[in-house]
PDB file of N, CA and C in Angstrom:
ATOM      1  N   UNK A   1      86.577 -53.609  57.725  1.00  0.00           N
ATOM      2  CA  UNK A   1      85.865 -52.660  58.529  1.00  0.00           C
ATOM      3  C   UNK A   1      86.521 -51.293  58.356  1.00  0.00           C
ATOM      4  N   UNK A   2      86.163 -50.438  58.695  1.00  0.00           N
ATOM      5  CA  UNK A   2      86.252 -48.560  58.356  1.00  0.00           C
ATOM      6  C   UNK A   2      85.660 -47.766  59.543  1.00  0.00           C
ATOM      7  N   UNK A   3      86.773 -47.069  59.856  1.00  0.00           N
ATOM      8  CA  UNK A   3      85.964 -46.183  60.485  1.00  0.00           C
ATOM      9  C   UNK A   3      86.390 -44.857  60.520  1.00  0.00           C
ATOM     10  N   UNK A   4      85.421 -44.011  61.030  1.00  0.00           N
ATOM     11  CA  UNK A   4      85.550 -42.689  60.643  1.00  0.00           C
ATOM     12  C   UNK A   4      86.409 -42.163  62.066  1.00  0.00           C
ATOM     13  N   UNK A   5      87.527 -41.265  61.658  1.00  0.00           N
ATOM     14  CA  UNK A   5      88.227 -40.556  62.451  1.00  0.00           C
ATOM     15  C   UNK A   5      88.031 -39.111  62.457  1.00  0.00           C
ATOM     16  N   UNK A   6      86.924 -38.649  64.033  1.00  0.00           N
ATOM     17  CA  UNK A   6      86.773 -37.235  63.395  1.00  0.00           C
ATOM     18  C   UNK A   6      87.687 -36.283  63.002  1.00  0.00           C
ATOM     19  N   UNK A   7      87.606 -35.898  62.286  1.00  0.00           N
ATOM     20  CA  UNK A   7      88.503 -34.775  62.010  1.00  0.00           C
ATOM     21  C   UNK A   7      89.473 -35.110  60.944  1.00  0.00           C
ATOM     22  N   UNK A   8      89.597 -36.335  60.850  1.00  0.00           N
ATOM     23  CA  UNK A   8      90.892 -37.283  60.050  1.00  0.00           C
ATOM     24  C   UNK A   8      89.938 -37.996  58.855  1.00  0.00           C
ATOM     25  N   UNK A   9      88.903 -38.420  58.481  1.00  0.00           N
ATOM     26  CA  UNK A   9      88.504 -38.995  57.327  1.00  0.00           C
ATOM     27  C   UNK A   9      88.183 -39.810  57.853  1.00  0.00           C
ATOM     28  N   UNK A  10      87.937 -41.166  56.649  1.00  0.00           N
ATOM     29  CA  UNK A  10      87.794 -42.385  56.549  1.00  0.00           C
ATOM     30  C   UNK A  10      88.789 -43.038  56.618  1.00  0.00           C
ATOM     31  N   UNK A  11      89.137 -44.788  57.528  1.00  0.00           N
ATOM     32  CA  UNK A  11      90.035 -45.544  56.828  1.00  0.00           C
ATOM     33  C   UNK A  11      89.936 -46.494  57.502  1.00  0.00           C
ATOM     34  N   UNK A  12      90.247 -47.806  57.184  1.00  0.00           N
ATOM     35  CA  UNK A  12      90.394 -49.586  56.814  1.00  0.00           C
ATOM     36  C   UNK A  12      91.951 -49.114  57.731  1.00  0.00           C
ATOM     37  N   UNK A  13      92.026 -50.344  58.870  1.00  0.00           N
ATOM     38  CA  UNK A  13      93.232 -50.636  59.425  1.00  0.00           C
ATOM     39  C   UNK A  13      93.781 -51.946  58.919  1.00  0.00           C
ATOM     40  N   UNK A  14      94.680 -51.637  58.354  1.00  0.00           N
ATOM     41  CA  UNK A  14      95.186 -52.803  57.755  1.00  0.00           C
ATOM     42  C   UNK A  14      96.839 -53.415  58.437  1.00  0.00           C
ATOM     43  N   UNK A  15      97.052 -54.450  58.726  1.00  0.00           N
ATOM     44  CA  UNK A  15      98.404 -55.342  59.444  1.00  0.00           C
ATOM     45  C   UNK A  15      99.385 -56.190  58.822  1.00  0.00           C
ATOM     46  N   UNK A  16     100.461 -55.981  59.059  1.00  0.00           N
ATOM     47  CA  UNK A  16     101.211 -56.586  57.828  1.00  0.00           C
ATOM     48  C   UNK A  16     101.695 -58.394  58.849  1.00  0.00           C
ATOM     49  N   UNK A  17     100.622 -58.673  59.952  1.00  0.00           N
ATOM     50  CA  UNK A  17     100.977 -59.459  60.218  1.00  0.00           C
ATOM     51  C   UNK A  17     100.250 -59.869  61.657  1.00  0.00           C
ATOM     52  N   UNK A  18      99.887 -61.180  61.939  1.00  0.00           N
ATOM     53  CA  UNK A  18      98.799 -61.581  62.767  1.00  0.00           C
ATOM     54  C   UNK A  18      98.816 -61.124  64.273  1.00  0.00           C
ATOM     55  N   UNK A  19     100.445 -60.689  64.559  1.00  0.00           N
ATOM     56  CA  UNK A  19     100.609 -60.618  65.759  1.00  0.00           C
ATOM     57  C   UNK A  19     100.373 -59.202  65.957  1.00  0.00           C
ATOM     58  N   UNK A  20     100.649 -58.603  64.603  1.00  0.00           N
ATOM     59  CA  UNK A  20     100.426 -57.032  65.209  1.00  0.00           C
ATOM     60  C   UNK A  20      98.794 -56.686  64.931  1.00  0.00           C
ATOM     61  N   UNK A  21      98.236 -57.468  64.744  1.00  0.00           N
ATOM     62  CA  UNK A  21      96.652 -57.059  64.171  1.00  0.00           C
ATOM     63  C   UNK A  21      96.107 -57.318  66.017  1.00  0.00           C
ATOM     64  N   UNK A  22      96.932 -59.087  66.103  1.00  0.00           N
ATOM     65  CA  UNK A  22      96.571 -59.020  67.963  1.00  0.00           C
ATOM     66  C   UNK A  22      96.465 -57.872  69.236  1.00  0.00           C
ATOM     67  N   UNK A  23      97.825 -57.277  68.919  1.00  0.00           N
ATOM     68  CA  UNK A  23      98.508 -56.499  69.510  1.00  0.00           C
ATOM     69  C   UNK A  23      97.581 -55.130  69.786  1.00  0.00           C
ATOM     70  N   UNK A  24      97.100 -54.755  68.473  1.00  0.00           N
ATOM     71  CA  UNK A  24      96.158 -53.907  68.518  1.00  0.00           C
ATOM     72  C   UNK A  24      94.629 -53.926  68.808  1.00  0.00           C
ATOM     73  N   UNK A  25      94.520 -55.423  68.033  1.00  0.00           N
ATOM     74  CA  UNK A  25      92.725 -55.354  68.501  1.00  0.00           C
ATOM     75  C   UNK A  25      92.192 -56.613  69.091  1.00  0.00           C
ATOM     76  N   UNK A  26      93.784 -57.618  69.815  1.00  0.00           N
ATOM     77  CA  UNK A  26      93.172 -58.698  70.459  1.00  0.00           C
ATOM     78  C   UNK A  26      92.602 -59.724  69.445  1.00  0.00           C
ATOM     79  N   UNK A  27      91.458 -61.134  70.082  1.00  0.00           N
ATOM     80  CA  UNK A  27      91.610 -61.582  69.738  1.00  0.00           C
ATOM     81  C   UNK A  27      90.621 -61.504  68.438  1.00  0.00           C
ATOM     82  N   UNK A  28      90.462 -60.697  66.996  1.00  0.00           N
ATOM     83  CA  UNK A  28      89.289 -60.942  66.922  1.00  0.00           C
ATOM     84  C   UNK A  28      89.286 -61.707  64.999  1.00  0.00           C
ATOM     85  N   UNK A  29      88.081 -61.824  64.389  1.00  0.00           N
ATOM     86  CA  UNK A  29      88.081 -62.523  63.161  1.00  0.00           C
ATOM     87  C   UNK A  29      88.950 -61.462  62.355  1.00  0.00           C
ATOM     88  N   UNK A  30      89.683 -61.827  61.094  1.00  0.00           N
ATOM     89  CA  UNK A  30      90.716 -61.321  60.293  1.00  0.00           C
ATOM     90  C   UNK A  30      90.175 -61.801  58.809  1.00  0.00           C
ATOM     91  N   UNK A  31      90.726 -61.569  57.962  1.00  0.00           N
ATOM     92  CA  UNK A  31      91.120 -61.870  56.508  1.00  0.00           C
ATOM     93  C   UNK A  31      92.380 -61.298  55.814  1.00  0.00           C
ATOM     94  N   UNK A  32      92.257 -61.931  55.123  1.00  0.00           N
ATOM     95  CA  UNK A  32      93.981 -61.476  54.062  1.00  0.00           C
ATOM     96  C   UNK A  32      93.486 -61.004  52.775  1.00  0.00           C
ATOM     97  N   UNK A  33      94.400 -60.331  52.007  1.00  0.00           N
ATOM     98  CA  UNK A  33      94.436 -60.303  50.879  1.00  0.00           C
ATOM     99  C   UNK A  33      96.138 -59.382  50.645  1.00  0.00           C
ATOM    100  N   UNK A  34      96.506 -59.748  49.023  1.00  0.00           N
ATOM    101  CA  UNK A  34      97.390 -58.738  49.050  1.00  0.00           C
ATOM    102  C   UNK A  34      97.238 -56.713  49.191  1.00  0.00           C
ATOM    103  N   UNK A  35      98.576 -56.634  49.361  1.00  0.00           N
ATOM    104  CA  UNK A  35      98.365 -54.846  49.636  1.00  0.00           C
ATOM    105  C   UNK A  35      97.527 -54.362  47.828  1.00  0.00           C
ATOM    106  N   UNK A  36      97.987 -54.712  46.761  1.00  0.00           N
ATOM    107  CA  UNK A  36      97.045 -54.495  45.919  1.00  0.00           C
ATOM    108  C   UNK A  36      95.850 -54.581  44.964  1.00  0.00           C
ATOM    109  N   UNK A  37      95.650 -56.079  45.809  1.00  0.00           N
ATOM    110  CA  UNK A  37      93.928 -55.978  45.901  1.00  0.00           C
ATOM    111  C   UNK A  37      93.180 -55.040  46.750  1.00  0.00           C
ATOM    112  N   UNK A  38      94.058 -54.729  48.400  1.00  0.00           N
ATOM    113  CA  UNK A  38      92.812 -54.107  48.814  1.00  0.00           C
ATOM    114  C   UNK A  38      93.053 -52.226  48.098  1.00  0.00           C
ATOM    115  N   UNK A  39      94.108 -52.075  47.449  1.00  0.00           N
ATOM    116  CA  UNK A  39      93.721 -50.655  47.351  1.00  0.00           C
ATOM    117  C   UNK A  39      92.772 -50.894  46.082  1.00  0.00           C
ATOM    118  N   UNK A  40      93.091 -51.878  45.568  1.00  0.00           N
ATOM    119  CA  UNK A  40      91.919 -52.035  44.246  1.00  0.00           C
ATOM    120  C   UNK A  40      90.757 -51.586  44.526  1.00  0.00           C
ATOM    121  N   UNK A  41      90.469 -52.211  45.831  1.00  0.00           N
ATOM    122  CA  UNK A  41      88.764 -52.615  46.295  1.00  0.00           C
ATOM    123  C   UNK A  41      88.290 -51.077  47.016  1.00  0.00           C
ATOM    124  N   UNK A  42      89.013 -50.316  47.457  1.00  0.00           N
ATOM    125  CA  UNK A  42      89.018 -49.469  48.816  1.00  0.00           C
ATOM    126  C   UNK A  42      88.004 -48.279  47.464  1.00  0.00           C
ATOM    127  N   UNK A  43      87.152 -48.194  48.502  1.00  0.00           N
ATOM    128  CA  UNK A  43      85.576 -47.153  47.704  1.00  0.00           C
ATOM    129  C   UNK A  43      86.542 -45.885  47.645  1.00  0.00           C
ATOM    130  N   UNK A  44      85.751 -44.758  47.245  1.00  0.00           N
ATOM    131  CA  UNK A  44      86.388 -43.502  46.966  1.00  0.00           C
ATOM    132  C   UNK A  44      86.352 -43.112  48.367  1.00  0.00           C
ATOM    133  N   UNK A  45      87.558 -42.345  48.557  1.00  0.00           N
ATOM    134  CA  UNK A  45      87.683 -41.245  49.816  1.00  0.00           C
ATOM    135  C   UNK A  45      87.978 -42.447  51.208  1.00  0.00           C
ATOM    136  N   UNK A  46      88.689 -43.353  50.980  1.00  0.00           N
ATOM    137  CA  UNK A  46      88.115 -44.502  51.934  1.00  0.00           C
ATOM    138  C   UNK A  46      90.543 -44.753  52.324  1.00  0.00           C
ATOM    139  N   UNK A  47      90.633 -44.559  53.155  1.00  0.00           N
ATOM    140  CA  UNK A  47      92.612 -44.521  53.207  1.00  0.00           C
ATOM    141  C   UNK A  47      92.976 -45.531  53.934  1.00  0.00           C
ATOM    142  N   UNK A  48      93.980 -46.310  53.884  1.00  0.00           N
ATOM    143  CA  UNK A  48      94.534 -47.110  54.322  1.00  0.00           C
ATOM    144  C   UNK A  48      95.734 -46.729  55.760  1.00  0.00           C
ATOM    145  N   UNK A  49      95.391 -47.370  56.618  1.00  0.00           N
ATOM    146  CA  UNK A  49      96.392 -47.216  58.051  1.00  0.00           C
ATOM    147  C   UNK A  49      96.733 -48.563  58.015  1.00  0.00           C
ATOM    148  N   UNK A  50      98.144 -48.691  57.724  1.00  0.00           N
ATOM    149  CA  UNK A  50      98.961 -50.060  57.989  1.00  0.00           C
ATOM    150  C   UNK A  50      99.947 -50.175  59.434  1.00  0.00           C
ATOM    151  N   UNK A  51      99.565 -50.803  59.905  1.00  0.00           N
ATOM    152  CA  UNK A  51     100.421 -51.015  61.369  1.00  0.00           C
ATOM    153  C   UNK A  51     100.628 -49.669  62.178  1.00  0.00           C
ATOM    154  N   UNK A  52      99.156 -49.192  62.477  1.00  0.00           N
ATOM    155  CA  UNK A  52      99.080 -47.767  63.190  1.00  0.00           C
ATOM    156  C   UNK A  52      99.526 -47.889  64.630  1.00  0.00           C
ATOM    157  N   UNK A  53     100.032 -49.121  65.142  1.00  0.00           N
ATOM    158  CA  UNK A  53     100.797 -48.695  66.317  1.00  0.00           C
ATOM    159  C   UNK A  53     101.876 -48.795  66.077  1.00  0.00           C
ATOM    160  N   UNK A  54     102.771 -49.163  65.206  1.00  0.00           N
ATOM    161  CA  UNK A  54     103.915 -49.718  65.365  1.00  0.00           C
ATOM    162  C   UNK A  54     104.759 -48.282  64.880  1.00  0.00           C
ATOM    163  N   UNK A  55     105.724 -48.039  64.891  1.00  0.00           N
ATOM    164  CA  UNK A  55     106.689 -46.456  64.870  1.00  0.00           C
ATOM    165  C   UNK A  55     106.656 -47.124  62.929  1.00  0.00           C
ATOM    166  N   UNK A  56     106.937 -47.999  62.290  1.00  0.00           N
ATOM    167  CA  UNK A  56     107.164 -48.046  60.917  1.00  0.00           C
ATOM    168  C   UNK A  56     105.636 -47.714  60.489  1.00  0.00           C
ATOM    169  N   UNK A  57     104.386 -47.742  61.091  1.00  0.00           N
ATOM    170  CA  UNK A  57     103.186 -47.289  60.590  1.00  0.00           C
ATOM    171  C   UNK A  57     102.953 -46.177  59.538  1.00  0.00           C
ATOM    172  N   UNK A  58     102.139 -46.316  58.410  1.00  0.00           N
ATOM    173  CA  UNK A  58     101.867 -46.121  57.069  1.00  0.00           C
ATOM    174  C   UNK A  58     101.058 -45.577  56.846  1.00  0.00           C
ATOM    175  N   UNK A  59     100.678 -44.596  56.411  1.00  0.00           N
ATOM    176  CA  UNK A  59      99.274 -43.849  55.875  1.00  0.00           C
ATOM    177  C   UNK A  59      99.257 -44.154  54.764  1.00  0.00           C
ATOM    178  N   UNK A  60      97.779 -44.810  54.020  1.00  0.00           N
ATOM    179  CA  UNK A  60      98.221 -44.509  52.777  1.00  0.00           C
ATOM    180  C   UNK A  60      96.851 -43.708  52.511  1.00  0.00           C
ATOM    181  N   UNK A  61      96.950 -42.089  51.998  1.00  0.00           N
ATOM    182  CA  UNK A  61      95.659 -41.237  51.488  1.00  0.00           C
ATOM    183  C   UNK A  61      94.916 -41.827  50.833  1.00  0.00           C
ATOM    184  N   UNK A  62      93.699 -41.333  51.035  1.00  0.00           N
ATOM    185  CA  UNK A  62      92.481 -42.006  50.273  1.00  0.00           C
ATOM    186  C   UNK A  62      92.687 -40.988  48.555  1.00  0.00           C
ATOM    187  N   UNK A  63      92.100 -41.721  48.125  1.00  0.00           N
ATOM    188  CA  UNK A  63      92.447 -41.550  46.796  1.00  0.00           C
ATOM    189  C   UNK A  63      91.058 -40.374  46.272  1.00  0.00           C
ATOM    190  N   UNK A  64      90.349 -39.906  45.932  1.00  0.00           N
ATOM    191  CA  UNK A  64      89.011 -38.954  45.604  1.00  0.00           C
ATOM    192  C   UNK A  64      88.266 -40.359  44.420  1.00  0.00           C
ATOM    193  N   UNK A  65      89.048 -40.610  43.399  1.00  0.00           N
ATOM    194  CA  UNK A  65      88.228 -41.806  42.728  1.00  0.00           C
ATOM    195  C   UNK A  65      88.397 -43.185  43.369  1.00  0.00           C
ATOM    196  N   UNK A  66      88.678 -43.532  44.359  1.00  0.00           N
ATOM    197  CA  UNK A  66      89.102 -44.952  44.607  1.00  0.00           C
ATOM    198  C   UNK A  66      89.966 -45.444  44.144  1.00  0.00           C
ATOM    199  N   UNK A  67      90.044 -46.765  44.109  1.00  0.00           N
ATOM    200  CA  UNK A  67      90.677 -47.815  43.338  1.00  0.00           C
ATOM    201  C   UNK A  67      89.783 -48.069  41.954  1.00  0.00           C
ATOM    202  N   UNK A  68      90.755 -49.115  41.223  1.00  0.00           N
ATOM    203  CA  UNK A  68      90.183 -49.707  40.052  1.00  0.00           C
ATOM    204  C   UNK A  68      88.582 -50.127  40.420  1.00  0.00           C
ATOM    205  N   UNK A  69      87.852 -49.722  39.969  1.00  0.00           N
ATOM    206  CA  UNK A  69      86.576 -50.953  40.222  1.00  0.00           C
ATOM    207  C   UNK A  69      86.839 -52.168  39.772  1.00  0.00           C
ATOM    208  N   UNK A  70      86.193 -53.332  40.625  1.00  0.00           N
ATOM    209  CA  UNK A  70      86.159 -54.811  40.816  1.00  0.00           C
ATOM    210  C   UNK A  70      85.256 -55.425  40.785  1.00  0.00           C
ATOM    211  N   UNK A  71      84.622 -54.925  41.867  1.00  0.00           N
ATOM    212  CA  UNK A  71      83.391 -55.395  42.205  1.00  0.00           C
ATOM    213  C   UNK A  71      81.931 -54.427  41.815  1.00  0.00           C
ATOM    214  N   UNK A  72      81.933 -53.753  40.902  1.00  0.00           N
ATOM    215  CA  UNK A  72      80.786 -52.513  40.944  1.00  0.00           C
ATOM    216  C   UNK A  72      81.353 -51.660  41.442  1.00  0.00           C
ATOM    217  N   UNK A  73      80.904 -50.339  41.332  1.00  0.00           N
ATOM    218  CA  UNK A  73      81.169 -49.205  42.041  1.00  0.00           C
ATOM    219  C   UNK A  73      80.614 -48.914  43.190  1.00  0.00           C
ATOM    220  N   UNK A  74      81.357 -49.905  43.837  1.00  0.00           N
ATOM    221  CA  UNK A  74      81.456 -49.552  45.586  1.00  0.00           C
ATOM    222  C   UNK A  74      82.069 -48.675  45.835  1.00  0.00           C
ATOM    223  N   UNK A  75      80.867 -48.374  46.821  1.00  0.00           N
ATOM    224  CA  UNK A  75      81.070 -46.965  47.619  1.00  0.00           C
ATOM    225  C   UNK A  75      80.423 -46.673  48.486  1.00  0.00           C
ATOM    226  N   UNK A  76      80.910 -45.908  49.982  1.00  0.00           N
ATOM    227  CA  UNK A  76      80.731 -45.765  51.811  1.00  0.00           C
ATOM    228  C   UNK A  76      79.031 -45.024  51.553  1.00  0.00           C
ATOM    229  N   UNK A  77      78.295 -45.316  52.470  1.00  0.00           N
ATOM    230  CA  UNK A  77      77.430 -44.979  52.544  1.00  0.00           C
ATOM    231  C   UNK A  77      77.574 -43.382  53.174  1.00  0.00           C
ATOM    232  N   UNK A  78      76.562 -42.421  53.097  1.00  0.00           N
ATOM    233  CA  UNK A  78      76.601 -41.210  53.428  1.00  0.00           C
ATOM    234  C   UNK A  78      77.516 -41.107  55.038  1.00  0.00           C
ATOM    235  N   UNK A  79      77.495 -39.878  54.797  1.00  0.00           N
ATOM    236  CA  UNK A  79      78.113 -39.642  56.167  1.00  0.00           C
ATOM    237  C   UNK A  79      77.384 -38.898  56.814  1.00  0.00           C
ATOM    238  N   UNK A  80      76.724 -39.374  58.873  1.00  0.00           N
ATOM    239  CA  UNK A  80      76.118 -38.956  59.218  1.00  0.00           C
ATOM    240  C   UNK A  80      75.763 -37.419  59.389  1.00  0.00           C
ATOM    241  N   UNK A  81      74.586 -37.249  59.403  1.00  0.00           N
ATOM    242  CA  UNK A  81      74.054 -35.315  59.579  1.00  0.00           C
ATOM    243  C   UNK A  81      75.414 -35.055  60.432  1.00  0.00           C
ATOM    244  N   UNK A  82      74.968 -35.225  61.600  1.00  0.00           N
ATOM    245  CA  UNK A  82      76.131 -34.831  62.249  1.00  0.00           C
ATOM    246  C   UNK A  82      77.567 -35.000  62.557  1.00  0.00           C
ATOM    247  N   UNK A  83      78.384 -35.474  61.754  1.00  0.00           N
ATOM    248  CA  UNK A  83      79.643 -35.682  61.372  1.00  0.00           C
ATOM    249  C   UNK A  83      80.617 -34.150  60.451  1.00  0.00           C
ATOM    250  N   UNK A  84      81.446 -33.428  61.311  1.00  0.00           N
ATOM    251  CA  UNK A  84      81.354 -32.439  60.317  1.00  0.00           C
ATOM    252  C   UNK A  84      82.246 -32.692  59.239  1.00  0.00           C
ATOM    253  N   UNK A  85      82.252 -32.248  58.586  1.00  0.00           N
ATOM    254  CA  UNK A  85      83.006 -32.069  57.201  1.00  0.00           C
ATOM    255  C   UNK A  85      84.150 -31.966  57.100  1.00  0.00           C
ATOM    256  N   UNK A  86      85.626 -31.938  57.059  1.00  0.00           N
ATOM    257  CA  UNK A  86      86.873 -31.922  56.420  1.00  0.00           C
ATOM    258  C   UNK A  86      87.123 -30.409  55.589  1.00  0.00           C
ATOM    259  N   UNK A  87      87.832 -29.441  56.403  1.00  0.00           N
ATOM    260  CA  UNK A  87      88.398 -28.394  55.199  1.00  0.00           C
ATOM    261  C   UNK A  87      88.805 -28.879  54.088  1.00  0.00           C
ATOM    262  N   UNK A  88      88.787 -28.263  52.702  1.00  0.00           N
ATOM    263  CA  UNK A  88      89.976 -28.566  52.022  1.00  0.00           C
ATOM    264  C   UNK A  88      90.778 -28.363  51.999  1.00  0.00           C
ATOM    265  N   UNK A  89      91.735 -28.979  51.504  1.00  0.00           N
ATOM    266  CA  UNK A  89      93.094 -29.535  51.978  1.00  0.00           C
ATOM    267  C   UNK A  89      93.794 -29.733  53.279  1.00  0.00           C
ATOM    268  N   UNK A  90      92.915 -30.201  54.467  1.00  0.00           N
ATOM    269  CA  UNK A  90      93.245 -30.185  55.541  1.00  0.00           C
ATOM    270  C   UNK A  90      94.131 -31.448  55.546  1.00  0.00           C
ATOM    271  N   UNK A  91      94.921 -31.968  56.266  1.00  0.00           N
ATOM    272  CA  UNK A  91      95.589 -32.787  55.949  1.00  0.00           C
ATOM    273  C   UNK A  91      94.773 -34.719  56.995  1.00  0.00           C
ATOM    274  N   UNK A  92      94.951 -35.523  56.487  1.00  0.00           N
ATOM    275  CA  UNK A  92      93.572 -36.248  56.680  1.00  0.00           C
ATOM    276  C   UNK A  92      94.399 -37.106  58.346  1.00  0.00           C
ATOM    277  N   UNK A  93      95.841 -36.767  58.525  1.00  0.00           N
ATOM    278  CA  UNK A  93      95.765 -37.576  59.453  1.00  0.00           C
ATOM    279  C   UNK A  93      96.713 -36.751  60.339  1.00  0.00           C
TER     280      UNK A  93
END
């Protein structure tokens, strides 16, 4: 799942572990994979937040081309009319 942070971009919350995925979003469905499959998979402009509550929490920037393609060139559907836009080089988080 992804979601948009106004002002901050796009990004996938990702947990380096079941209790802290709890911790943050309770009880809900999960999946795994390793850390470099999902940057493989992650569409263009799309950033990774690893353990965003915890003080060791991780940004990782979205990349402008994505990852390797895998699966087709996946990629986020538009972004709503009203969602504004990102300066450049504003910093995304």
């Amino acid at each position: 799942m992804a979601a948009e942070l106004p002002g901050r971009g796009r990004w996938v919350l990702a947990f380096s572990s079941l209790a802290r995925l709890a911790h943050h979003s309770g009880d809900v469905p999960w999946l795994s994979t390793t850390g470099a499959d999902l940057l493989d998979q992650l569409p263009r402009a799309l950033g990774v937040l690893v353990d965003v509550d915890d003080p060791h929490g991780l940004p990782l920037l979205p990349q402008p081309h994505g990852g390797r393609p895998r699966f087709g060139d996946a990629t986020l559907p538009p972004k709503p009319a009203d969602m504004p836009e990102r300066p450049p080089g504003a910093n995304p988080i």
